[in-house]
Protein backbone atom coordinates (compact mmCIF):
# COMPACT_ATOMS: atom_id res chain seq x y z
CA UNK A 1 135.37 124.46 80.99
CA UNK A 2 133.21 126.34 78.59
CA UNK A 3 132.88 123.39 76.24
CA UNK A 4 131.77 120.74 79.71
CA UNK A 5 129.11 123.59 80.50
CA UNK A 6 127.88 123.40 77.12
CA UNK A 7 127.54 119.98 76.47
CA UNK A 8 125.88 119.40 79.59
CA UNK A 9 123.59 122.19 78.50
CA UNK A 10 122.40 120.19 75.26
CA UNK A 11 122.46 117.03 76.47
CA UNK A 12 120.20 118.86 78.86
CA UNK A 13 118.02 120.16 76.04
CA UNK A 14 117.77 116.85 74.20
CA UNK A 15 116.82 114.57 77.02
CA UNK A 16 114.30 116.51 77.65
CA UNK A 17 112.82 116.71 74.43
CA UNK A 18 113.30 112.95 74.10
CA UNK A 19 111.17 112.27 77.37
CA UNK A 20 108.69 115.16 76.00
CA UNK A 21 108.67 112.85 72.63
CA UNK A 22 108.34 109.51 74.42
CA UNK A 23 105.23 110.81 76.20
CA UNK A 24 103.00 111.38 72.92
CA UNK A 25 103.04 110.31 69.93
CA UNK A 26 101.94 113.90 68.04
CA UNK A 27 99.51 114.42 70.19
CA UNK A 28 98.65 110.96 70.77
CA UNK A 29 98.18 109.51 74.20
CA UNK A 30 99.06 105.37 75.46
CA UNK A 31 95.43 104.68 75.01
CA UNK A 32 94.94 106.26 71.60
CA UNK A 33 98.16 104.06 70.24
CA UNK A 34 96.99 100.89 71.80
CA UNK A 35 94.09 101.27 69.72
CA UNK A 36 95.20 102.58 66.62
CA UNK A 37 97.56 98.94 67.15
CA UNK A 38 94.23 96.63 67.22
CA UNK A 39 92.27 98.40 64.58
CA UNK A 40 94.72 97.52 62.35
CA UNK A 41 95.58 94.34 63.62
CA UNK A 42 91.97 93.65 63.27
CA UNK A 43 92.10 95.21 59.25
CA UNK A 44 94.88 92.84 58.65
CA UNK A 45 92.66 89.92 60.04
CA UNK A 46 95.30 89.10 62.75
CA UNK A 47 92.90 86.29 64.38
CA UNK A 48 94.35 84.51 67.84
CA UNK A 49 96.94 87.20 67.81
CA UNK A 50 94.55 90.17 68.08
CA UNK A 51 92.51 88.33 71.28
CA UNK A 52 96.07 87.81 73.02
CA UNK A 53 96.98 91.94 72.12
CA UNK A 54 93.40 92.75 73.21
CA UNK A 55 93.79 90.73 76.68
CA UNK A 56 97.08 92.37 77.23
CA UNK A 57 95.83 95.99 76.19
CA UNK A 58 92.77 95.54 79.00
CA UNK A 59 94.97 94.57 81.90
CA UNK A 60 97.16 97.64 81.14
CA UNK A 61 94.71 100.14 80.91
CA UNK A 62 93.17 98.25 84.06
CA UNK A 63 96.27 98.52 85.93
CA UNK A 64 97.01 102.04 84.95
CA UNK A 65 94.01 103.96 85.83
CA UNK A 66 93.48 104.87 89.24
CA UNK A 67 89.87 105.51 89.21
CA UNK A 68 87.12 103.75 87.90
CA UNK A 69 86.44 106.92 85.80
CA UNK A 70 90.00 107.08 84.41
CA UNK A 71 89.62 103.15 83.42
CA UNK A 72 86.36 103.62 81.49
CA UNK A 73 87.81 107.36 80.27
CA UNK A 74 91.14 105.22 78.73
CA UNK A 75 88.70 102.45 77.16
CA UNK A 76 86.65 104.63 75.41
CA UNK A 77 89.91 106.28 73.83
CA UNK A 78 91.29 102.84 72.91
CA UNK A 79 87.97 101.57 71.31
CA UNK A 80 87.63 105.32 69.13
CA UNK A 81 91.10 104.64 68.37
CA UNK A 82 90.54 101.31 67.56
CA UNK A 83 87.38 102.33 65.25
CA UNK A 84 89.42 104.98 63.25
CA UNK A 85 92.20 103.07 62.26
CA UNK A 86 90.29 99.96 61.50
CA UNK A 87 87.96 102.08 58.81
């Protein structure tokens, strides 16, 4: 009985620490990682492949903010993020 209670405890402790994880990146939010993605695409000259990434990454930060303010808030992160890794 003791050994049920504490697996369920850890299993407890590590899922959420695994949805904590799968949140951020260190610190990181989605739009920062989307960027840091197409600044290096765009290092590595990644051509036709980078426009169909960049097309993709606008409709989901589109879709995902629910304000105008939170969609131009999320695009400035992705182009800074963008900018950083691509220098």
């Amino acid at each position: 009985m003791q050994k049920t209670i504490l697996s369920a405890l850890i299993i407890l402790c590590l899922s959420s620490s695994v949805l904590a994880a799968s949140r951020t990146l260190n610190g990181i939010n989605e739009n920062e990682q989307l960027g840091m993605m197409a600044g290096l695409a765009l290092a590595c000259n990644a051509g036709a492949k980078l426009d169909d990434y960049e097309l993709i990454a606008s409709r989901l930060l589109a879709n995902t903010a629910q304000t105008n303010a939170e969609q131009r808030q999320a695009e400035r992160q992705y182009a800074e993020a963008k900018f950083k890794a691509y220098k």
